[in-house]
Protein backbone atom coordinates (compact mmCIF):
# COMPACT_ATOMS: atom_id res chain seq x y z
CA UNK A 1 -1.48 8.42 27.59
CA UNK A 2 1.77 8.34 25.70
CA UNK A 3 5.55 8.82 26.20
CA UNK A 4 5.09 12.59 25.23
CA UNK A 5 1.69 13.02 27.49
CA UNK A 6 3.75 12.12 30.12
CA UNK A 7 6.75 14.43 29.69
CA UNK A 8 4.74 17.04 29.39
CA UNK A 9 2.63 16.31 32.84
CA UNK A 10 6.31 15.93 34.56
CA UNK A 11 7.71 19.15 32.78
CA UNK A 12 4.83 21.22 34.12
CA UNK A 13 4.64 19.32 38.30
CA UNK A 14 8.63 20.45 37.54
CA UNK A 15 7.86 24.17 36.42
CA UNK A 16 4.74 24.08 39.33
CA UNK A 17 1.74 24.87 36.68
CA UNK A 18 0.66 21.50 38.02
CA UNK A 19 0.66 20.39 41.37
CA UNK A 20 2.11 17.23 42.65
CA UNK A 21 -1.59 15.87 43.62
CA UNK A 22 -3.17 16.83 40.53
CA UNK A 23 -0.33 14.93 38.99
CA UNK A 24 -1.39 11.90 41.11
CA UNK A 25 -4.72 12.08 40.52
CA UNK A 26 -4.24 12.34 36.36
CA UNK A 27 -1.82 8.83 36.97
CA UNK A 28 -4.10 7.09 39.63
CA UNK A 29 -5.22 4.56 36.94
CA UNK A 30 -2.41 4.63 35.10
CA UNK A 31 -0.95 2.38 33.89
CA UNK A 32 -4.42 0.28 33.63
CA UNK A 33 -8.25 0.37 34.56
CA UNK A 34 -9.49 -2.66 36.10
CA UNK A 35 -12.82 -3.05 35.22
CA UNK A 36 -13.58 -6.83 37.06
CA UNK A 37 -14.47 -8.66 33.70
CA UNK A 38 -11.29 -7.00 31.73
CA UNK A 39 -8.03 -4.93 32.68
CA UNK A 40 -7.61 -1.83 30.18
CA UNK A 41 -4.13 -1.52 29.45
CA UNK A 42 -3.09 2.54 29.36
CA UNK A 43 0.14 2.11 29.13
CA UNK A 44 0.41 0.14 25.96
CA UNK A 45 0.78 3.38 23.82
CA UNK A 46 3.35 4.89 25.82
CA UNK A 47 5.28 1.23 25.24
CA UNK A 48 4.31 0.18 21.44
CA UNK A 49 3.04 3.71 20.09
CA UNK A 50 -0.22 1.86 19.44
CA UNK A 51 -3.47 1.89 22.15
CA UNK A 52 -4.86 -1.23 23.13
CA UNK A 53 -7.44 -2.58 20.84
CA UNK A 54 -10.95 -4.16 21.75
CA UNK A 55 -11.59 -7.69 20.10
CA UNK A 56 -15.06 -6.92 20.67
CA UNK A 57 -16.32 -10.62 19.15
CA UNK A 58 -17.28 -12.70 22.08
CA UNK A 59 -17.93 -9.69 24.71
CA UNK A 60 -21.18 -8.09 25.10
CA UNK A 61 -22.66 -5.04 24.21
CA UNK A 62 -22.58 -3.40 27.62
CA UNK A 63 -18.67 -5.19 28.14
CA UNK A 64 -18.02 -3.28 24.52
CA UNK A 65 -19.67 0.06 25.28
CA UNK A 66 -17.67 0.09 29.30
CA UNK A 67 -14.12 -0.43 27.84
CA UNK A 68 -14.96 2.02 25.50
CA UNK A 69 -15.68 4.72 27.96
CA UNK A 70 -13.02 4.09 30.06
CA UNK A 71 -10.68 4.02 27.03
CA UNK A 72 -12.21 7.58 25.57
CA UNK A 73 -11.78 9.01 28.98
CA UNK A 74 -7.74 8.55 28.68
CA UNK A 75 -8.19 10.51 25.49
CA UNK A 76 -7.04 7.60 23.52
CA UNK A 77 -7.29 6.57 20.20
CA UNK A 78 -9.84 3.46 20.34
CA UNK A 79 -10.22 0.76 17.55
CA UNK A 80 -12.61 -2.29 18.19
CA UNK A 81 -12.64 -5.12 15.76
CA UNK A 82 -14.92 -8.23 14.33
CA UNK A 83 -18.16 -5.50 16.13
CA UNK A 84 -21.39 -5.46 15.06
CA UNK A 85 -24.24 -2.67 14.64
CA UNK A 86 -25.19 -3.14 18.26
CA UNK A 87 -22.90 -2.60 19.99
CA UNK A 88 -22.02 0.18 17.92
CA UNK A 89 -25.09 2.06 18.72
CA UNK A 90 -24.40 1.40 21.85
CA UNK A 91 -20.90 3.05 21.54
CA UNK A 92 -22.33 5.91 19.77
CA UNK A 93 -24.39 6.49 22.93
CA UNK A 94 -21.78 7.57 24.88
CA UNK A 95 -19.60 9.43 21.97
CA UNK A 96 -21.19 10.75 18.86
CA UNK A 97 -17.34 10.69 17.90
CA UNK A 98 -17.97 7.22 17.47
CA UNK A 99 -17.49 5.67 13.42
CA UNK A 100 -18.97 2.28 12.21
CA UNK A 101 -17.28 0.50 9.10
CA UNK A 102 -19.60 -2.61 8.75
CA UNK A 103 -17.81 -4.36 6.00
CA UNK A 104 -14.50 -4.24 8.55
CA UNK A 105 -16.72 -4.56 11.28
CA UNK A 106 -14.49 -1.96 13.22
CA UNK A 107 -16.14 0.88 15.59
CA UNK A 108 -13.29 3.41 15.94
CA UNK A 109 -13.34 6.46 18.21
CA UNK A 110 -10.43 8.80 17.59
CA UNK A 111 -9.37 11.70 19.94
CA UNK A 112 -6.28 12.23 18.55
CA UNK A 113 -4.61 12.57 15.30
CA UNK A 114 -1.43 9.49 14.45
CA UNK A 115 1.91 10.89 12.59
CA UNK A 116 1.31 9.66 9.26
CA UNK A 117 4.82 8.73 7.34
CA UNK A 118 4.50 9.85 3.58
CA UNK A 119 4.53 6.17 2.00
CA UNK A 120 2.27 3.51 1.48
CA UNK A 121 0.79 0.29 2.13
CA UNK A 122 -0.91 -0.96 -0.74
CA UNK A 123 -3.59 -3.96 -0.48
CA UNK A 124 -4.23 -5.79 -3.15
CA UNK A 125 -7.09 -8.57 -3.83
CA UNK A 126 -8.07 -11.73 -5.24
CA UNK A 127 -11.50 -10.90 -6.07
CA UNK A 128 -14.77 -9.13 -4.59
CA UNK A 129 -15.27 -12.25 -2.25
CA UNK A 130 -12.32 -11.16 -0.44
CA UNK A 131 -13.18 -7.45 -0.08
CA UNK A 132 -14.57 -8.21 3.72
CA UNK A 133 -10.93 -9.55 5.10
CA UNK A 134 -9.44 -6.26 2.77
CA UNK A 135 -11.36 -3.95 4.19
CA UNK A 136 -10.39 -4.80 7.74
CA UNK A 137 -6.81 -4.99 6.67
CA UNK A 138 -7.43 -1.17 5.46
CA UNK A 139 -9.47 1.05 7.83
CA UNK A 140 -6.64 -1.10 10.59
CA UNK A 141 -4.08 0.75 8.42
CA UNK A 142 -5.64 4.10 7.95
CA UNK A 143 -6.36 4.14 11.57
CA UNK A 144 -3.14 3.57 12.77
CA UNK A 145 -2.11 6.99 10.73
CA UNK A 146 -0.76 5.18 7.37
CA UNK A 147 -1.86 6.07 3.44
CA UNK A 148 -3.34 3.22 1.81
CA UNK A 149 -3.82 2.39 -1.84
CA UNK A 150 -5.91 -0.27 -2.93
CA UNK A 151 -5.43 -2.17 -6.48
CA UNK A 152 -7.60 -4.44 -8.21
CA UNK A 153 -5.72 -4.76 -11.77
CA UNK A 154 -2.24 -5.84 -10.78
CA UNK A 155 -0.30 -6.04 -14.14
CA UNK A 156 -1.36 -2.52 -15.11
CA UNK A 157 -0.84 -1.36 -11.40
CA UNK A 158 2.40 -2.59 -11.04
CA UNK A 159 4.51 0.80 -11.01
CA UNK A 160 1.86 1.60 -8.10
CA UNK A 161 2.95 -1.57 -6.11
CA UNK A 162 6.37 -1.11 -6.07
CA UNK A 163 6.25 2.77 -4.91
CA UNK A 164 4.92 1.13 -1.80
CA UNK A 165 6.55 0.62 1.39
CA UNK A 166 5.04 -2.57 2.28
CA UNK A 167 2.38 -4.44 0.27
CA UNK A 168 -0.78 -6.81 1.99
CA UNK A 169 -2.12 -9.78 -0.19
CA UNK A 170 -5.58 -11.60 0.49
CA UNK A 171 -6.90 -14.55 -1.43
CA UNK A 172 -8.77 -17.52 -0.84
CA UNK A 173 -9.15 -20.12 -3.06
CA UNK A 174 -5.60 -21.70 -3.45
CA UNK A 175 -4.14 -18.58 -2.52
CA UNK A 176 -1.79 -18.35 -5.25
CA UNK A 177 -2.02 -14.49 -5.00
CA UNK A 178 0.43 -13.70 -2.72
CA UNK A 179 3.36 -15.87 -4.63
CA UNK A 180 2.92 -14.00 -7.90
CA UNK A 181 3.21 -10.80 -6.39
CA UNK A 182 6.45 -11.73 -3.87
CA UNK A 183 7.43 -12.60 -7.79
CA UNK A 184 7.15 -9.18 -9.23
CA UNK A 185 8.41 -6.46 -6.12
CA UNK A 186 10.88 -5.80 -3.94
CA UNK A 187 9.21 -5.05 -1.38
CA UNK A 188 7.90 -7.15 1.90
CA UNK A 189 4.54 -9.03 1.27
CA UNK A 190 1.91 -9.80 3.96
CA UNK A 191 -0.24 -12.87 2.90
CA UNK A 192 -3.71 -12.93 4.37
CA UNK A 193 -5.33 -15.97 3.47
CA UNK A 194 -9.09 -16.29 3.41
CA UNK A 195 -12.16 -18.64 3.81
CA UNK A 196 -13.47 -17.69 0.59
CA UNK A 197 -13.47 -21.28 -1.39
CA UNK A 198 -15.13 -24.27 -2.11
CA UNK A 199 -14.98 -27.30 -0.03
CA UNK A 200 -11.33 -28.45 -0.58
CA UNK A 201 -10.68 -24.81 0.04
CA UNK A 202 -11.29 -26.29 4.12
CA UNK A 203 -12.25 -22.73 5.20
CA UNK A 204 -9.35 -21.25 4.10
CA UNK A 205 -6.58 -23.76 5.39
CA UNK A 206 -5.76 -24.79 1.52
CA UNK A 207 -4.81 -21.04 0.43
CA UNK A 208 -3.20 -20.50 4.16
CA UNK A 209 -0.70 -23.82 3.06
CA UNK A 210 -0.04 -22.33 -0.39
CA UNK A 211 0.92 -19.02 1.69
CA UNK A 212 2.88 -20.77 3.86
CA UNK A 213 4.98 -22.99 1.07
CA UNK A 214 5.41 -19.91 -1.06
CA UNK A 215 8.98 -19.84 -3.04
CA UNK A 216 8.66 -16.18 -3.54
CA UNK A 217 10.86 -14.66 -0.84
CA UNK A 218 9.79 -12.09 1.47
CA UNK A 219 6.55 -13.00 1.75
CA UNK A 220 5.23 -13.55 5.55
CA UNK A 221 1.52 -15.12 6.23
CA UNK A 222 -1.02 -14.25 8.79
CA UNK A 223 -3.58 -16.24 10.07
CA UNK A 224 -7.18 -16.97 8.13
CA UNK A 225 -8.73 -13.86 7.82
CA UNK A 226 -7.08 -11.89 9.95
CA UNK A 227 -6.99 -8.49 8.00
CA UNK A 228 -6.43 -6.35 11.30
CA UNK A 229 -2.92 -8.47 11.95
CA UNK A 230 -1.93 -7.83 8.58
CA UNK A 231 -2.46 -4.01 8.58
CA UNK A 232 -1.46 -3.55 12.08
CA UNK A 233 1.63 -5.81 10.97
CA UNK A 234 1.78 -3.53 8.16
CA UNK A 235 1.81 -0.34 9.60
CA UNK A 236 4.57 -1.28 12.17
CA UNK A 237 6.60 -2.03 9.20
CA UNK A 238 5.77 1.68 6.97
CA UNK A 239 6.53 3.43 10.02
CA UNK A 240 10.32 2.55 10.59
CA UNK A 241 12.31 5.23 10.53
């Protein structure tokens, strides 16, 4: 439930199409659900604009599939992240609604449509390799009502870049990426480094050093592949008004 779900349930208890115990009833769990193993927080929207998301990694299937329903019920938007095919099918189970994307590993269940602003967040890549950590970064964004582009040639893209709000860099290796593009645009740079690499890479700690020691200004660093930070990040930033 968000700020404007809740005017509207006040506006009409005020006019009397709704009674005062029907209002109640629609609020009883609100502002959270406590399910005993987690607490599902229903009020986030109305505070952030965003709906609480499920780090499903870690939880089980049943655990995934139970905040889930209780989420759906509220009529919210759901996104759960690092899921598998499991407990997707399990999902789907109780919402054909339900979408996979298995190279994000996101389950999302949308019941309503975000405001979409009219510019961009573009992603761009080092290489295939980091396509996993890229992908995450852009169903996060598209899901949380932005347009994204995605570029693989950056010289000959570079007109493309710069007509974007806010631009989302992922590399492994030594993660040199994200400093030649803070080099070439204006605009605010998300580094994402990954674990793709060798073994000096250290699972992605080499290219998340290089991120961190960039000169290029402007450019901020999430953690090792954390795509959905850097897209959520992201999408907080295109939708300033």
């Amino acid at each position: 439930m968000d700020a404007k779900e809740v005017e509207k349930l006040l506006n009409e208890v005020k006019i009397g199409d709704t009674s005062v115990d029907k209002a109640l009833e629609i609020l009883k769990n609100f502002p959270y659900t406590d399910l005993g193993f987690a607490r599902i927080d229903h009020h986030r929207e109305m505070r952030t604009g965003y709906p609480e998301i499920i780090y499903c990694a870690g939880k089980s299937i049943d655990q995934v599939r139970e905040i889930f329903r209780v989420m759906s019920e509220k009529e919210n938007n759901v996104i759960g992240t690092r899921a598998n095919q499991e407990m997707f099918e399990s999902v789907k189970s109780i919402s054909h609604d339900a979408v996979f994307y298995p190279m994000a590993r996101i389950i999302s269940l949308q019941k309503k449509k975000p405001k979409t602003p009219e510019s961009r967040i573009a992603i761009i890549t080092a290489g295939t390799s980091d396509m996993p950590v890229a992908e995450e970064a852009a169903i996060t964004a598209e899901l949380l009502g932005n347009k994204v582009a995605g570029i693989h040639r950056l010289v000959d893209k570079l007109p493309d870049i710069r007509n974007c709000r806010v631009v989302i860099v992922i590399a492994g290796m030594e993660g040199a990426l994200a400093s030649v593009v803070g080099g070439l645009i204006d605009k605010p740079v998300i580094a994402v480094p990954t674990s793709v690499g060798y073994g000096a890479n250290f699972g992605g700690i080499s290219a998340l050093l290089a991120m961190l020691t960039s000169c290029s200004t402007g450019v901020t660093v999430v953690n090792i592949d954390n795509g959905f930070g850097a897209g959520f990040a992201a999408s907080m930033i295109n939708k300033i008004e």
